[in-house]
Protein backbone atom coordinates (compact mmCIF):
# COMPACT_ATOMS: atom_id res chain seq x y z
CA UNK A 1 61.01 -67.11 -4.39
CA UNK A 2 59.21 -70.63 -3.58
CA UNK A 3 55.79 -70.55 -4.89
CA UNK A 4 54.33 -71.75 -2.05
CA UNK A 5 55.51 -69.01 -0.18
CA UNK A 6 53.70 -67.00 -2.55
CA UNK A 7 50.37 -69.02 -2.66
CA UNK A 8 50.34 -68.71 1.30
CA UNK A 9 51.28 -65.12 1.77
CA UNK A 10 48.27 -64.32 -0.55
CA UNK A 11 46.13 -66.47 1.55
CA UNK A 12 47.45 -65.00 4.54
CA UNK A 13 46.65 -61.32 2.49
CA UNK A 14 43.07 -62.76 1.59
CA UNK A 15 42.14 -63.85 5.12
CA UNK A 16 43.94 -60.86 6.90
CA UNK A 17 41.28 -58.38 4.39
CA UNK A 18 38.70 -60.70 5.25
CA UNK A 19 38.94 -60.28 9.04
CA UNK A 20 39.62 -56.20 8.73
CA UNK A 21 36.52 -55.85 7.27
CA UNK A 22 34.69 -58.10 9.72
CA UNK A 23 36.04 -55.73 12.01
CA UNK A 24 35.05 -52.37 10.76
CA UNK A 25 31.75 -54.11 9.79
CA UNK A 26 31.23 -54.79 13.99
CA UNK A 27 32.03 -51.67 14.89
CA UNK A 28 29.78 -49.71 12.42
CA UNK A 29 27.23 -52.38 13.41
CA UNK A 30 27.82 -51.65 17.37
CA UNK A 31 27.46 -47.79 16.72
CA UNK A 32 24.39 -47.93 14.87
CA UNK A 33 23.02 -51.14 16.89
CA UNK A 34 21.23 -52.69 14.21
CA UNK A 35 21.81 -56.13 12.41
CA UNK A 36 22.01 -54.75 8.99
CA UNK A 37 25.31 -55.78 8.07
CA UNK A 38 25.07 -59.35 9.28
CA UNK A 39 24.73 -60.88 6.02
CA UNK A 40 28.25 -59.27 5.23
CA UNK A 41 29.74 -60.26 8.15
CA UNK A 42 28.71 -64.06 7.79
CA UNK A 43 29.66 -63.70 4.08
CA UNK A 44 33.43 -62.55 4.76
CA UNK A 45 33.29 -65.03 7.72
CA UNK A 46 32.74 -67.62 5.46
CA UNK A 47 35.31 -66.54 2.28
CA UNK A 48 37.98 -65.99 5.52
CA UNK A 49 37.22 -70.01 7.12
CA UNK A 50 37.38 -71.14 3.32
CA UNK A 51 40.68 -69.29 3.18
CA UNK A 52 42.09 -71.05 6.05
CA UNK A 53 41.37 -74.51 4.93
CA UNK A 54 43.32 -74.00 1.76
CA UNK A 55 45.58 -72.87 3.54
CA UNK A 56 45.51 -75.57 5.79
CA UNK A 57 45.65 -78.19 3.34
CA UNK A 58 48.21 -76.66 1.24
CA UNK A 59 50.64 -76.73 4.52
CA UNK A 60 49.56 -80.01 5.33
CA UNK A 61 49.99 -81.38 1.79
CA UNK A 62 53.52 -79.86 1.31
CA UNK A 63 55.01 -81.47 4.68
CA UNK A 64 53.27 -84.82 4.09
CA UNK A 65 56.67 -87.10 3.13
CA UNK A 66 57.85 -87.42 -0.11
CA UNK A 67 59.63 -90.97 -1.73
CA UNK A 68 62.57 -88.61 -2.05
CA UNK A 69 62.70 -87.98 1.78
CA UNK A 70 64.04 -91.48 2.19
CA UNK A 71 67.12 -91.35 0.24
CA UNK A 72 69.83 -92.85 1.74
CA UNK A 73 68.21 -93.78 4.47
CA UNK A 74 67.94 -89.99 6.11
CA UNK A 75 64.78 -89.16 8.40
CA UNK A 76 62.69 -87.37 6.44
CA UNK A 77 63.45 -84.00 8.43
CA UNK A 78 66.90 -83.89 6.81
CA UNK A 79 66.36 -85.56 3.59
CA UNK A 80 65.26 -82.17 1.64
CA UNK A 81 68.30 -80.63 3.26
CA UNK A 82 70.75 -82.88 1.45
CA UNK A 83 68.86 -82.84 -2.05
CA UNK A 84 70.32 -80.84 -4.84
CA UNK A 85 66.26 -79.79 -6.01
CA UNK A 86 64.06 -78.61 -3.68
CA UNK A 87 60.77 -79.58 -3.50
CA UNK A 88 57.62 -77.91 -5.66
């Protein structure tokens, strides 16, 4: 299996348990109606946007073109498509 398929379906994971417990946090926090669990929210708010900038920037660094992508010419689409290795 690629290993960036496995470093982004754990940051999926991560941001997915981030957001489940923002969730049950709100609704304990709507049934009581207090603001004691604020902090917590902010704090898994915060760990879940941090998430999705890795994950953002992983993505973003992986498509950015390689020197490889122009072999022969080829669009960079295609290039990877025709290459014995695939990228890391």
């Amino acid at each position: 299996m690629d290993k960036n398929y496995d470093r982004y379906t754990g940051l999926v994971m991560d941001i997915r348990d981030c957001l489940t417990v923002i969730q049950g946090l709100i609704q304990v926090t709507k049934k009581k109606q207090s603001v004691d669990n604020l902090d917590v929210i902010m704090e898994h708010l915060n760990i879940a946007d941090q998430k999705l900038k890795e994950l953002s920037n992983s993505v973003i660094n992986q498509s950015a073109m390689q020197p490889s992508d122009y072999l022969n010419g080829m669009p960079p689409i295609y290039a990877n498509t025709h290459n014995s290795k695939l990228p890391d």
